[in-house]
C-alpha atoms as a PDB file:
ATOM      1  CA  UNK A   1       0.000   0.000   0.000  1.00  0.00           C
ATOM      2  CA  UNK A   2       1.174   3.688  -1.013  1.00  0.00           C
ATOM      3  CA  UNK A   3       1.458   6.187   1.812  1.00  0.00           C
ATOM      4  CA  UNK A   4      -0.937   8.337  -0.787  1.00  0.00           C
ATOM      5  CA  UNK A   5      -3.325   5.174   0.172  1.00  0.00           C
ATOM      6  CA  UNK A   6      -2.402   4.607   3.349  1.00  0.00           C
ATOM      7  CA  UNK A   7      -3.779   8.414   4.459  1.00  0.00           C
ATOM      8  CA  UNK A   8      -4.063  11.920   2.384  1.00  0.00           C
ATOM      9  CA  UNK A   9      -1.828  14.683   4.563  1.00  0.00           C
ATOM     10  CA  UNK A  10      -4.660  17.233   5.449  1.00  0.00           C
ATOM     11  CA  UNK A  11      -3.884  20.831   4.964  1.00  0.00           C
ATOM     12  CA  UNK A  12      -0.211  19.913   3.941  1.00  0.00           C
ATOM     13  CA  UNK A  13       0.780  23.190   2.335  1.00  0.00           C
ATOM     14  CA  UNK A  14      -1.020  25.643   4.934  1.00  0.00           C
ATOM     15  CA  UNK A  15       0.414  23.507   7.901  1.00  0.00           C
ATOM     16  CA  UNK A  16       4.367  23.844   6.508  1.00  0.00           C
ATOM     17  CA  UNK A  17       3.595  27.430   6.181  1.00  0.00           C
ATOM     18  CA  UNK A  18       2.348  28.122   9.552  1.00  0.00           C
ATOM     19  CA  UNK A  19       5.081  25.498  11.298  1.00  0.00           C
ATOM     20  CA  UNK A  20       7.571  28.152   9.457  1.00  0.00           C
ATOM     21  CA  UNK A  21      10.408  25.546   9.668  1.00  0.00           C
ATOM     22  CA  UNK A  22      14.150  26.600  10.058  1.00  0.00           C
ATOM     23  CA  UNK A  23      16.278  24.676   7.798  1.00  0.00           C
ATOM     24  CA  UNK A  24      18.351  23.949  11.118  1.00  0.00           C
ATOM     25  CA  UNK A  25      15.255  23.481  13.418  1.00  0.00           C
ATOM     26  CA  UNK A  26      14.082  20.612  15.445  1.00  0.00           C
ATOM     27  CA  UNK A  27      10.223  19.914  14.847  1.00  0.00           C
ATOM     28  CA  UNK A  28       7.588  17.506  16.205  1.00  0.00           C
ATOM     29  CA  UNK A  29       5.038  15.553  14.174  1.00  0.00           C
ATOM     30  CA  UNK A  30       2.742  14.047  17.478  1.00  0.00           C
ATOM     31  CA  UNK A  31       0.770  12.156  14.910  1.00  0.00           C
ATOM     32  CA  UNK A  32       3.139  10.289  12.544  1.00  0.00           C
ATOM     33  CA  UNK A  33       0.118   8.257  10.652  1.00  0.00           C
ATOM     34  CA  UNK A  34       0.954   7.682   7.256  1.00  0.00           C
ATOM     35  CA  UNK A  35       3.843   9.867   7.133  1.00  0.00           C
ATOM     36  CA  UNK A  36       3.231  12.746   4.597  1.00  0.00           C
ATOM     37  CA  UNK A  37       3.661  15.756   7.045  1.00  0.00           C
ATOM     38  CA  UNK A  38       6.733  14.250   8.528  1.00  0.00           C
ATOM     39  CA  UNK A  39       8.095  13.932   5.056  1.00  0.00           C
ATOM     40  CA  UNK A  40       7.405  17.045   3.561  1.00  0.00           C
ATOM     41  CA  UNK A  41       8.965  18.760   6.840  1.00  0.00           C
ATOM     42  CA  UNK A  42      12.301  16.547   6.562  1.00  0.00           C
ATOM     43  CA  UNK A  43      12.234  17.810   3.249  1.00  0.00           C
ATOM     44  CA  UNK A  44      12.600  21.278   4.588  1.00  0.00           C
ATOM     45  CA  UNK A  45      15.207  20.511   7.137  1.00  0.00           C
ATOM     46  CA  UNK A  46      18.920  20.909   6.426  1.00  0.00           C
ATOM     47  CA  UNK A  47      21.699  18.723   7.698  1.00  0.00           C
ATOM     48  CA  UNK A  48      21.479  20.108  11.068  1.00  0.00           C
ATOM     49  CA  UNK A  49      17.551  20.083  11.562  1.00  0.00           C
ATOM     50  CA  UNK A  50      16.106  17.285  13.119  1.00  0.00           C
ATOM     51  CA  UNK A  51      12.499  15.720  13.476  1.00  0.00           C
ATOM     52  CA  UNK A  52      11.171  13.605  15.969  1.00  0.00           C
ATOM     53  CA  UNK A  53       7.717  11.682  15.108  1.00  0.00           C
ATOM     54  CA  UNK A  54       5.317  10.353  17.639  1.00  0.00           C
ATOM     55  CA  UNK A  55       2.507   7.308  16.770  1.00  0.00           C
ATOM     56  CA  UNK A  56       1.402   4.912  19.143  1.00  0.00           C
ATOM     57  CA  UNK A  57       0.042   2.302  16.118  1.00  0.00           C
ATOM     58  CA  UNK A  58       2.584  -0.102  15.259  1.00  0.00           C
ATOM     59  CA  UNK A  59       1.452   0.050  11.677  1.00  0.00           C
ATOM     60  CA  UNK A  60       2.360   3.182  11.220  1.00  0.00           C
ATOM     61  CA  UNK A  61       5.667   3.145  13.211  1.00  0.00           C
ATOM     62  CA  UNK A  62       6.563   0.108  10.304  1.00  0.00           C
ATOM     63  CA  UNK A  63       6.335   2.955   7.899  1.00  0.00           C
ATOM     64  CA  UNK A  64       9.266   4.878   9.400  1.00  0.00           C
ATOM     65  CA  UNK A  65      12.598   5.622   7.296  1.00  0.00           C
ATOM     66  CA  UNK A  66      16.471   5.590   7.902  1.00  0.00           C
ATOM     67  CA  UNK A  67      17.414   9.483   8.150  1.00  0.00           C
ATOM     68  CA  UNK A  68      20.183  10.849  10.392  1.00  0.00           C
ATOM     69  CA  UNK A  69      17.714  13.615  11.344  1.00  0.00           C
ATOM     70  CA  UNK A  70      14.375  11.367  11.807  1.00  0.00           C
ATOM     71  CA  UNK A  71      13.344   9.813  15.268  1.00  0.00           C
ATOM     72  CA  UNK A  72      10.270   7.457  14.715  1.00  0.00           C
ATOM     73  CA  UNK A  73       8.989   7.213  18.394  1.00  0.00           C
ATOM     74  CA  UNK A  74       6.778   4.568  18.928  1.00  0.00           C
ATOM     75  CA  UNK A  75       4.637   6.460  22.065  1.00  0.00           C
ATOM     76  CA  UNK A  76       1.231   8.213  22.665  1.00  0.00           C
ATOM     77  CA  UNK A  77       2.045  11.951  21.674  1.00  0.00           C
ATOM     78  CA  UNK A  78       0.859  12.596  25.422  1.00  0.00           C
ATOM     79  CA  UNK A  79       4.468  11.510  27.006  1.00  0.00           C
ATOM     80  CA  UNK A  80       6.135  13.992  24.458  1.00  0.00           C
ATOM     81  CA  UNK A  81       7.971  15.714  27.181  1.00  0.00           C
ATOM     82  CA  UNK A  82       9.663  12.501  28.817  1.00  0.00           C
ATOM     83  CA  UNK A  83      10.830  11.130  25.507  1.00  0.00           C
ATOM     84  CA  UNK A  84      12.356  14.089  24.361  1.00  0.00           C
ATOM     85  CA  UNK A  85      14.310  14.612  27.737  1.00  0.00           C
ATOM     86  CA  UNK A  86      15.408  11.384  26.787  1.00  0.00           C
ATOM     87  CA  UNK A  87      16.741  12.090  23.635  1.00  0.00           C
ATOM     88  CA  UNK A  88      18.394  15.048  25.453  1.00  0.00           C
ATOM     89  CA  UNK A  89      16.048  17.855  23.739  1.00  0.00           C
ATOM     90  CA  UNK A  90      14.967  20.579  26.099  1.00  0.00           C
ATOM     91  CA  UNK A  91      13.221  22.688  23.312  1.00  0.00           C
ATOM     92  CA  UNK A  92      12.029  22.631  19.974  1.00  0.00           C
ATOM     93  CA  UNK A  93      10.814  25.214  17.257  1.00  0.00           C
ATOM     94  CA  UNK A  94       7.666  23.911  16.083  1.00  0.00           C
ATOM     95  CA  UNK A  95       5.232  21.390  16.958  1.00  0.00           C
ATOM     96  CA  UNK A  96       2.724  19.408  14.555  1.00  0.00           C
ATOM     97  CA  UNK A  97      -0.558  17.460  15.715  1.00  0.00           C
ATOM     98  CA  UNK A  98      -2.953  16.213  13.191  1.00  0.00           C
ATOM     99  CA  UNK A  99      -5.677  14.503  15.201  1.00  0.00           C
ATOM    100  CA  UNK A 100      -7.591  12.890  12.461  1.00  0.00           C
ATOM    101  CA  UNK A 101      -7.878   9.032  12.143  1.00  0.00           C
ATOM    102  CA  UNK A 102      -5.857   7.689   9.298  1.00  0.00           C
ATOM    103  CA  UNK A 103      -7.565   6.626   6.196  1.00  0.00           C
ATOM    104  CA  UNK A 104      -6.278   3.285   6.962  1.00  0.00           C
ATOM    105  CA  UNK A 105      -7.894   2.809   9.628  1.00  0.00           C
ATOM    106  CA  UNK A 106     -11.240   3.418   8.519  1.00  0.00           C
ATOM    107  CA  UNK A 107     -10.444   1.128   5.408  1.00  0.00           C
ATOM    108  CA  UNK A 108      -8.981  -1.583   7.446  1.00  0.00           C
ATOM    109  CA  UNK A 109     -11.942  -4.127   8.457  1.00  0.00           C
ATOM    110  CA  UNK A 110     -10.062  -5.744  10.843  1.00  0.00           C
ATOM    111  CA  UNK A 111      -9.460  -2.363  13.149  1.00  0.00           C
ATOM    112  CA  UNK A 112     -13.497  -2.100  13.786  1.00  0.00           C
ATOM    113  CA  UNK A 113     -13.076   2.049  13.250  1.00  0.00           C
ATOM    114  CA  UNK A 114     -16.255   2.138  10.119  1.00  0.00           C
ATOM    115  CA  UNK A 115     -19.076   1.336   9.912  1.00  0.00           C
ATOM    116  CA  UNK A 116     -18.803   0.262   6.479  1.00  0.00           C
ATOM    117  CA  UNK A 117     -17.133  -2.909   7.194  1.00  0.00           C
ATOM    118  CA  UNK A 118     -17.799  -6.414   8.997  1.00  0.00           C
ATOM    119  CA  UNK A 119     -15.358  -7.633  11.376  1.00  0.00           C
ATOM    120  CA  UNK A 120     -14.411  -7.293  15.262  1.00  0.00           C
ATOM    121  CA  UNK A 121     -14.998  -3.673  17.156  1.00  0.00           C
ATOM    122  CA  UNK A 122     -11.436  -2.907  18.064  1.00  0.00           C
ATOM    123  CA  UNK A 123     -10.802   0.639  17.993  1.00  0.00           C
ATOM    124  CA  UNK A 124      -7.831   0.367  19.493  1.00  0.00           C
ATOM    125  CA  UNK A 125      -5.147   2.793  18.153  1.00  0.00           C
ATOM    126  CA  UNK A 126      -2.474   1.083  20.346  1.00  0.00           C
ATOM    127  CA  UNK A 127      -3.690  -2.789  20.228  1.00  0.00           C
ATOM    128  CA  UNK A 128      -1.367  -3.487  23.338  1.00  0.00           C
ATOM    129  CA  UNK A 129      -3.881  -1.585  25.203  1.00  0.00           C
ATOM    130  CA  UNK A 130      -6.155  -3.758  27.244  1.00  0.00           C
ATOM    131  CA  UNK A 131     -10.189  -2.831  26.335  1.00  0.00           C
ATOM    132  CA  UNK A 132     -11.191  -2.727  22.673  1.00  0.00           C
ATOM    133  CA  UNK A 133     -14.889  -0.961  21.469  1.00  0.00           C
ATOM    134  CA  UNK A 134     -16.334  -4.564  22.404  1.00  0.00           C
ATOM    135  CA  UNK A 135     -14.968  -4.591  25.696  1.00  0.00           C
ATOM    136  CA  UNK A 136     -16.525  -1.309  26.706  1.00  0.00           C
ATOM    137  CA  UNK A 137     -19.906  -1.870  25.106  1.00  0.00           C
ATOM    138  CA  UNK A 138     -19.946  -5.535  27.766  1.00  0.00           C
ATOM    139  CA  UNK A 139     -18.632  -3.984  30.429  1.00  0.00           C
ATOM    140  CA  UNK A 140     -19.892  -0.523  31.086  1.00  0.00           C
ATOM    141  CA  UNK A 141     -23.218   0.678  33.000  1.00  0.00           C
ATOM    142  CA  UNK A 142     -26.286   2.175  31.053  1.00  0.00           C
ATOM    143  CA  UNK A 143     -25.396   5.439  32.754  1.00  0.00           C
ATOM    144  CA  UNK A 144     -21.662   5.558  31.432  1.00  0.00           C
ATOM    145  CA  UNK A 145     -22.631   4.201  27.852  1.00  0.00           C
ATOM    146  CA  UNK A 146     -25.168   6.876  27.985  1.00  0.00           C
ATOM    147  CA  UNK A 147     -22.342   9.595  29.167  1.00  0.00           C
ATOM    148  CA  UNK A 148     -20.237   8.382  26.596  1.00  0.00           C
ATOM    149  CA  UNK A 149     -22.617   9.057  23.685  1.00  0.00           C
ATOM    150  CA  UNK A 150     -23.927  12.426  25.011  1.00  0.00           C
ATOM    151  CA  UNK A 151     -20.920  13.680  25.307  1.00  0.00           C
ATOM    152  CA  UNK A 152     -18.435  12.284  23.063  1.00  0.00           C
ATOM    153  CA  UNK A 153     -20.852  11.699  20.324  1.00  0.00           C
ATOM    154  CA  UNK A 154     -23.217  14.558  20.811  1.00  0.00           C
ATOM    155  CA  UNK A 155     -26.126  12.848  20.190  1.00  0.00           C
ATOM    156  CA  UNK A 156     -29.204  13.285  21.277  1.00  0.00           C
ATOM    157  CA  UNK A 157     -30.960   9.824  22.034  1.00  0.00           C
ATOM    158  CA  UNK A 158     -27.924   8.855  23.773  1.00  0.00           C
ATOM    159  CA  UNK A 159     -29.880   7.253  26.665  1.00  0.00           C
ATOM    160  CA  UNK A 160     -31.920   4.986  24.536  1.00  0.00           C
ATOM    161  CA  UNK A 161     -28.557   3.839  22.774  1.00  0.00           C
ATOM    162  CA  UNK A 162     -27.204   2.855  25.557  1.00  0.00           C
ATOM    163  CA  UNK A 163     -30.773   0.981  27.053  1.00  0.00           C
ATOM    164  CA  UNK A 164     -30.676  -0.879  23.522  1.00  0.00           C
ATOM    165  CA  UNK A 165     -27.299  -1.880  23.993  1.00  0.00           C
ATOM    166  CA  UNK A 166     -27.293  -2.888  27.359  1.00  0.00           C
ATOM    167  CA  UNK A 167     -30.413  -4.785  27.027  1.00  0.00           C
ATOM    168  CA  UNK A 168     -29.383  -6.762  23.524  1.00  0.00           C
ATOM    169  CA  UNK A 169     -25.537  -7.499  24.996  1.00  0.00           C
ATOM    170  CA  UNK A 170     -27.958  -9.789  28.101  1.00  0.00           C
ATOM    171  CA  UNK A 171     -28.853 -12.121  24.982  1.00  0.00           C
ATOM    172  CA  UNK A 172     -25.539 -11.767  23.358  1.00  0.00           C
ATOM    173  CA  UNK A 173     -22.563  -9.798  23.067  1.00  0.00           C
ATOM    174  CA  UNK A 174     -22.468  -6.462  21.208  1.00  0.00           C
ATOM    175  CA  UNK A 175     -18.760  -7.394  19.853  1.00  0.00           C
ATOM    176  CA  UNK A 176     -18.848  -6.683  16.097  1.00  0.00           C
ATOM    177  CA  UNK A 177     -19.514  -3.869  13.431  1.00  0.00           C
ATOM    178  CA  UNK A 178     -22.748  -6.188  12.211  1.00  0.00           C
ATOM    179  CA  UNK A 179     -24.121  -6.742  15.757  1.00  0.00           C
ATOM    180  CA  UNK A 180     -23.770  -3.368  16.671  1.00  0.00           C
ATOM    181  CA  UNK A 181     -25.377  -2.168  13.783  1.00  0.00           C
ATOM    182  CA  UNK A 182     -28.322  -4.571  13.769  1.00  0.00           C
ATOM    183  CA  UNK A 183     -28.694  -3.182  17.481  1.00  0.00           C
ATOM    184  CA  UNK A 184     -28.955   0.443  17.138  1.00  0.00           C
ATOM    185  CA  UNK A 185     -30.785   0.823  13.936  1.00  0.00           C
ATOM    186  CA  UNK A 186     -34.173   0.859  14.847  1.00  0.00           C
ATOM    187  CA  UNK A 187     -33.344   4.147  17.024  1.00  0.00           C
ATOM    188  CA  UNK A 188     -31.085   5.823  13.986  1.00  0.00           C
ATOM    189  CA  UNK A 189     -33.147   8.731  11.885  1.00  0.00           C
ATOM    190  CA  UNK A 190     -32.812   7.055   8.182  1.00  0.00           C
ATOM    191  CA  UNK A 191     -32.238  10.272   7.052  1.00  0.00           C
ATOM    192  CA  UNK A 192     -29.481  10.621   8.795  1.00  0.00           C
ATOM    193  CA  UNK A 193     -28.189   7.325   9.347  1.00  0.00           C
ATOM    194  CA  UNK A 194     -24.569   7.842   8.175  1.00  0.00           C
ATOM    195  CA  UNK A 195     -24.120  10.939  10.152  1.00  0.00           C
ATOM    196  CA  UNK A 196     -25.744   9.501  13.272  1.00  0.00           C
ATOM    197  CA  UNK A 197     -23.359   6.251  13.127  1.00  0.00           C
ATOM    198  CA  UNK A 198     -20.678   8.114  12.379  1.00  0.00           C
ATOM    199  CA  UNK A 199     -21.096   9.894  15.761  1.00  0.00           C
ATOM    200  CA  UNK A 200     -21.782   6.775  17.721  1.00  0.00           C
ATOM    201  CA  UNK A 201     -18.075   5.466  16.201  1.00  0.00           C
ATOM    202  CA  UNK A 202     -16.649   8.452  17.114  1.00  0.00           C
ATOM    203  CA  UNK A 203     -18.052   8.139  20.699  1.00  0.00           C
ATOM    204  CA  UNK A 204     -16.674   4.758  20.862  1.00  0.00           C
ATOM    205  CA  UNK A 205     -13.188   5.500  19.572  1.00  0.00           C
ATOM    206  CA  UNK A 206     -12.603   8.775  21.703  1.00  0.00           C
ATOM    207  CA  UNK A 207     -13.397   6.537  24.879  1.00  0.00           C
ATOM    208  CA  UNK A 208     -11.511   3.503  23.717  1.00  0.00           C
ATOM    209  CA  UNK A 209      -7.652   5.984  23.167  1.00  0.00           C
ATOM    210  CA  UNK A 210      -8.776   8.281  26.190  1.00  0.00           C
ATOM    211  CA  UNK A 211      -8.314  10.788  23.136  1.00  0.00           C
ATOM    212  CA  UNK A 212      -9.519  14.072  24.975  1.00  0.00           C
ATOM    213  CA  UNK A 213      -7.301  13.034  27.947  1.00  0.00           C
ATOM    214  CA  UNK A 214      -4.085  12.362  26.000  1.00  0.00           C
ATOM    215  CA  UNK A 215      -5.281  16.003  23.875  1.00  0.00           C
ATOM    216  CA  UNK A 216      -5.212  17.400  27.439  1.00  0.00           C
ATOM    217  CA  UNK A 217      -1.956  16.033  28.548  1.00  0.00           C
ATOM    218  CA  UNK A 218      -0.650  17.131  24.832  1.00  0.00           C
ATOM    219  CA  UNK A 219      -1.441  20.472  25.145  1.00  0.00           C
ATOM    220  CA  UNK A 220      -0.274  21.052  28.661  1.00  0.00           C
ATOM    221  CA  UNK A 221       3.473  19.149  27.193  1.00  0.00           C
ATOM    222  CA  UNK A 222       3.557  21.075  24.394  1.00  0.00           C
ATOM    223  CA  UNK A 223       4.538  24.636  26.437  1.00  0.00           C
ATOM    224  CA  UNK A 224       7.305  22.727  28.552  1.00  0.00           C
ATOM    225  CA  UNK A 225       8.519  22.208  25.098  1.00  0.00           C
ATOM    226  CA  UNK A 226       8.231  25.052  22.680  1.00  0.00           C
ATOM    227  CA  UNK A 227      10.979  27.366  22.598  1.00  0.00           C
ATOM    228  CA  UNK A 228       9.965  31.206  22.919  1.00  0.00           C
ATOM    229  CA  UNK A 229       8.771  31.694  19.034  1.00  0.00           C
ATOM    230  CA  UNK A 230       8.206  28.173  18.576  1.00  0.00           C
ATOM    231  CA  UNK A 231       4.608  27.020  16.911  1.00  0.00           C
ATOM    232  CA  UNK A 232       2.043  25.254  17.968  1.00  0.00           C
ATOM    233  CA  UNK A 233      -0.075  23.809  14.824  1.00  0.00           C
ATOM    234  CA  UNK A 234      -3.131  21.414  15.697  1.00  0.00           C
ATOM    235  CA  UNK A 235      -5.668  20.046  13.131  1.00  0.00           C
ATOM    236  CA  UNK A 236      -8.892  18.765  14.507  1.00  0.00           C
ATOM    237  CA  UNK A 237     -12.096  16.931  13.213  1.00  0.00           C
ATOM    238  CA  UNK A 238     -14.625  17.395  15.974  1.00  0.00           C
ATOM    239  CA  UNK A 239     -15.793  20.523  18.437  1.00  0.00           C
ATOM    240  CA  UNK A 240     -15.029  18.820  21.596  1.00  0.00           C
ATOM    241  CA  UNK A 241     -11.343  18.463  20.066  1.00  0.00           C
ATOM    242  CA  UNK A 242     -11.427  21.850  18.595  1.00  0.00           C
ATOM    243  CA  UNK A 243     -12.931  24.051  21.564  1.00  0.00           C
ATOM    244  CA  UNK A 244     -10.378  21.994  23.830  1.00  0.00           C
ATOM    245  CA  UNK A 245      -7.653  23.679  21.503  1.00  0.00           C
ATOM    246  CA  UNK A 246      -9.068  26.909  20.744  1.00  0.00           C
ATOM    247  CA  UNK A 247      -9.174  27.991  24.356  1.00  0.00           C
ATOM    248  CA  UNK A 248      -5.902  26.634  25.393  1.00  0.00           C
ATOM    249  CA  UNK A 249      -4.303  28.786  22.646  1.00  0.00           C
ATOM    250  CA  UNK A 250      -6.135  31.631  23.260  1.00  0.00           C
ATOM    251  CA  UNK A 251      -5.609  31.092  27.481  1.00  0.00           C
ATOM    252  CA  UNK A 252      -2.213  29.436  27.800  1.00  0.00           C
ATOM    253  CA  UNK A 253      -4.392  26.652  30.163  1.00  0.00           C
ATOM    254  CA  UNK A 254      -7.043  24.444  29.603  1.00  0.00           C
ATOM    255  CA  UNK A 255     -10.068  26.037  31.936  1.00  0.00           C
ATOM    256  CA  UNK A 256     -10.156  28.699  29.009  1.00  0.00           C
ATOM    257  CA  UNK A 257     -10.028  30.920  31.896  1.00  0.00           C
ATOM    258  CA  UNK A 258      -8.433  34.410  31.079  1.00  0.00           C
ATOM    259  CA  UNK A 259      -5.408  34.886  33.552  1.00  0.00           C
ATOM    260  CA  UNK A 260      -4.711  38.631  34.204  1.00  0.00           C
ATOM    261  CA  UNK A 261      -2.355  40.629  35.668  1.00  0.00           C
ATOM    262  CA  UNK A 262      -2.760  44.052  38.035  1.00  0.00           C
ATOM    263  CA  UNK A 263      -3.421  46.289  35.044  1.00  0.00           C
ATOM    264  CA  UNK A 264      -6.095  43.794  33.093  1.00  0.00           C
ATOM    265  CA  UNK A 265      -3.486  42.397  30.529  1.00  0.00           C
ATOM    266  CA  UNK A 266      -3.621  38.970  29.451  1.00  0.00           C
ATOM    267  CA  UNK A 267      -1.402  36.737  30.956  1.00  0.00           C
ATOM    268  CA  UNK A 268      -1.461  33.808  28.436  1.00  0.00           C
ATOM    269  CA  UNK A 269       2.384  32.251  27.512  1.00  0.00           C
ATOM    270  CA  UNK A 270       0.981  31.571  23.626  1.00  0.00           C
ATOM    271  CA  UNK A 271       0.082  34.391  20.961  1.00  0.00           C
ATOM    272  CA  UNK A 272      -2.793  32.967  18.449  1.00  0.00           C
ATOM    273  CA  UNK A 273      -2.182  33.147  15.347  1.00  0.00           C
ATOM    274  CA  UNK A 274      -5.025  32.477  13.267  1.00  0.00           C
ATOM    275  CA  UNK A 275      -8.414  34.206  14.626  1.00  0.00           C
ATOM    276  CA  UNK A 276     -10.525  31.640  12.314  1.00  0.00           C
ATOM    277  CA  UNK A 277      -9.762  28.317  11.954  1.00  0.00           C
ATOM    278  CA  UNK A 278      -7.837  27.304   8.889  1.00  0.00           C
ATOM    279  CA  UNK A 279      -9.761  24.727   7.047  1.00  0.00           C
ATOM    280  CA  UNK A 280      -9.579  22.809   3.140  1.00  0.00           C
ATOM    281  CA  UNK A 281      -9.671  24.762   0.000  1.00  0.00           C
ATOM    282  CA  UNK A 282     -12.029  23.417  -2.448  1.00  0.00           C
ATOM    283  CA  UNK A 283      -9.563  22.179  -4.493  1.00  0.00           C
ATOM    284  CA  UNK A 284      -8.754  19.632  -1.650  1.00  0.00           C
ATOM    285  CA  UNK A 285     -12.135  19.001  -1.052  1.00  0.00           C
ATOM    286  CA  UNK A 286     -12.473  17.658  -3.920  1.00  0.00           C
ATOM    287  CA  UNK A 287      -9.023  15.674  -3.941  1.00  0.00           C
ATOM    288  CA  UNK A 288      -9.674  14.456   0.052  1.00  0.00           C
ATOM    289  CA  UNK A 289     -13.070  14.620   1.020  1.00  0.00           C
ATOM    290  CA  UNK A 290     -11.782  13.215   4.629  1.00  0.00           C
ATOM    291  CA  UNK A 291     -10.818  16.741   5.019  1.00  0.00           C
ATOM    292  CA  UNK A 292     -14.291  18.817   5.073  1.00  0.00           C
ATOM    293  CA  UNK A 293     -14.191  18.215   9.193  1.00  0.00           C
ATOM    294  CA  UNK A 294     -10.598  19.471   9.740  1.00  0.00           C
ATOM    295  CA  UNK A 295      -9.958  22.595  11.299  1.00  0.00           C
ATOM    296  CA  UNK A 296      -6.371  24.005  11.966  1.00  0.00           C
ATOM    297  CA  UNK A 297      -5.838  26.425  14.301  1.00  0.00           C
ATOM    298  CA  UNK A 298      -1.782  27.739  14.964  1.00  0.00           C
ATOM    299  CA  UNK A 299      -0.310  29.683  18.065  1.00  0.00           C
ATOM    300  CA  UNK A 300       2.935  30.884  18.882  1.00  0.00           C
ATOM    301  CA  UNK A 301       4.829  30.535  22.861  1.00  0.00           C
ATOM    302  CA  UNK A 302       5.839  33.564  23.884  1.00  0.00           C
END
């Protein structure tokens, strides 16, 4: 499989502009994937720049290269800080976090991450981990299923999902695409049935990868280890992620809370950069429909 197959960069071009790499500058990618950012960064380092690449999927670790100035580091993006004290890195000029699911993994029946597909409901981005999709949807009370969709899914019958669930996993277990689909239907709008799935997945998947907590413990790394001027560049694909991001860049914390001093001025350690979100041109749109949801938003540490 191609790395063009394997997953489409999203916003490539706007996200090497806004990273505003040094030839001699050490960079980040905290989602490795299927590579392309990471490449087309190394392709702007010189001899003396350096990039270090985070993924915590072992597939996508395989599709590392040999390069004098590439790290592949096979880790959740949320322990950035520890590895790169390890590598002996105190600071570094710009960091890079697409948080979009790979293509791959939506096209890969055997990860359980579409709907589209038959096969197991895994969801796991790190399969060392211990509880897949399957293993939450057996294990969990009504009320946390029910928290789950509400508020990782955002949808609106969330309650009577989980009451379906529950009660169809007494007769047998709710541990594949098929089964889970056969089990929810009857409460999905036809209309909307792709949209309304699609949410339920997403639910699923954020709570499987703790994907708001690691996004949380990301964030928070990512000042210890920007130098003054470095950039922060995050693409996202949902609110939750998004708001999470806007209002740490905006706040320097993750409250959203405006920090002031004496005189009323802001007290936030990041500058943001873009006052909209960044998202696709149409031209992309129509080359990577994937990338309709993403939203890129870029800051600077002061």
């Amino acid at each position: 499989m191609s790395e063009q197959q394997y997953h489409v960069p999203v916003l490539l071009p706007e996200a090497l502009e806004w990273l505003d790499i040094r030839p001699d500058g050490i960079y980040i990618d905290a989602t490795f994937g299927g590579g392309g950012h990471s490449r087309a960064i190394m392709e702007r380092l010189g001899p003396s720049g350096h990039l270090y690449s985070f993924d915590q999927d072992e597939d996508a670790v395989r599709r590392a290269w040999a390069d004098d100035r590439f790290t592949m580091v096979y880790s959740n993006f949320r322990y950035m800080r520890n590895f790169m004290r390890y590598y002996g890195v105190d600071h570094v000029d710009g960091i890079l976090a697409d948080l979009g699911v790979s293509s791959h993994h939506f096209d890969d029946a055997s990860r359980g991450f579409s709907f589209r597909w038959e096969g197991a409901l895994d969801m796991r981005m790190n399969r060392h981990t211990t509880s897949s999709a399957a293993d939450i949807l057996a294990e969990a009370s009504p009320e946390r299923l029910t928290e789950i969709f509400r508020l990782y899914g955002e949808l609106s019958n969330a309650r009577r999902l989980a009451s379906a669930i529950v009660k169809a996993r007494e007769q047998a277990p709710v541990d594949t695409v098929e089964r889970l689909l056969e089990t929810v239907r009857p409460l999905i709008n036809p209309r909307q049935e792709k949209k309304e799935l699609a949410m339920l997945f997403q639910a699923l998947r954020i709570e499987v990868n703790k994907e708001l907590d690691a996004l949380r413990d990301f964030l928070e790394e990512s000042l210890k280890v920007l130098s003054p001027g470095g950039r922060l560049v995050v693409i996202t694909y949902h609110s939750l992620e998004d708001r999470l991001v806007k209002n740490f860049m905006r706040t320097g914390n993750l409250s959203g809370h405006d920090e002031k001093d004496f005189f009323g001025r802001r007290l936030s350690p990041m500058r943001t950069l873009t006052g909209r979100p960044i998202v696709a041109s149409p031209e992309e749109l129509e080359v990577n429909p994937r990338s309709r949801s993403a939203k890129m938003r870029v800051a600077e540490r002061l």
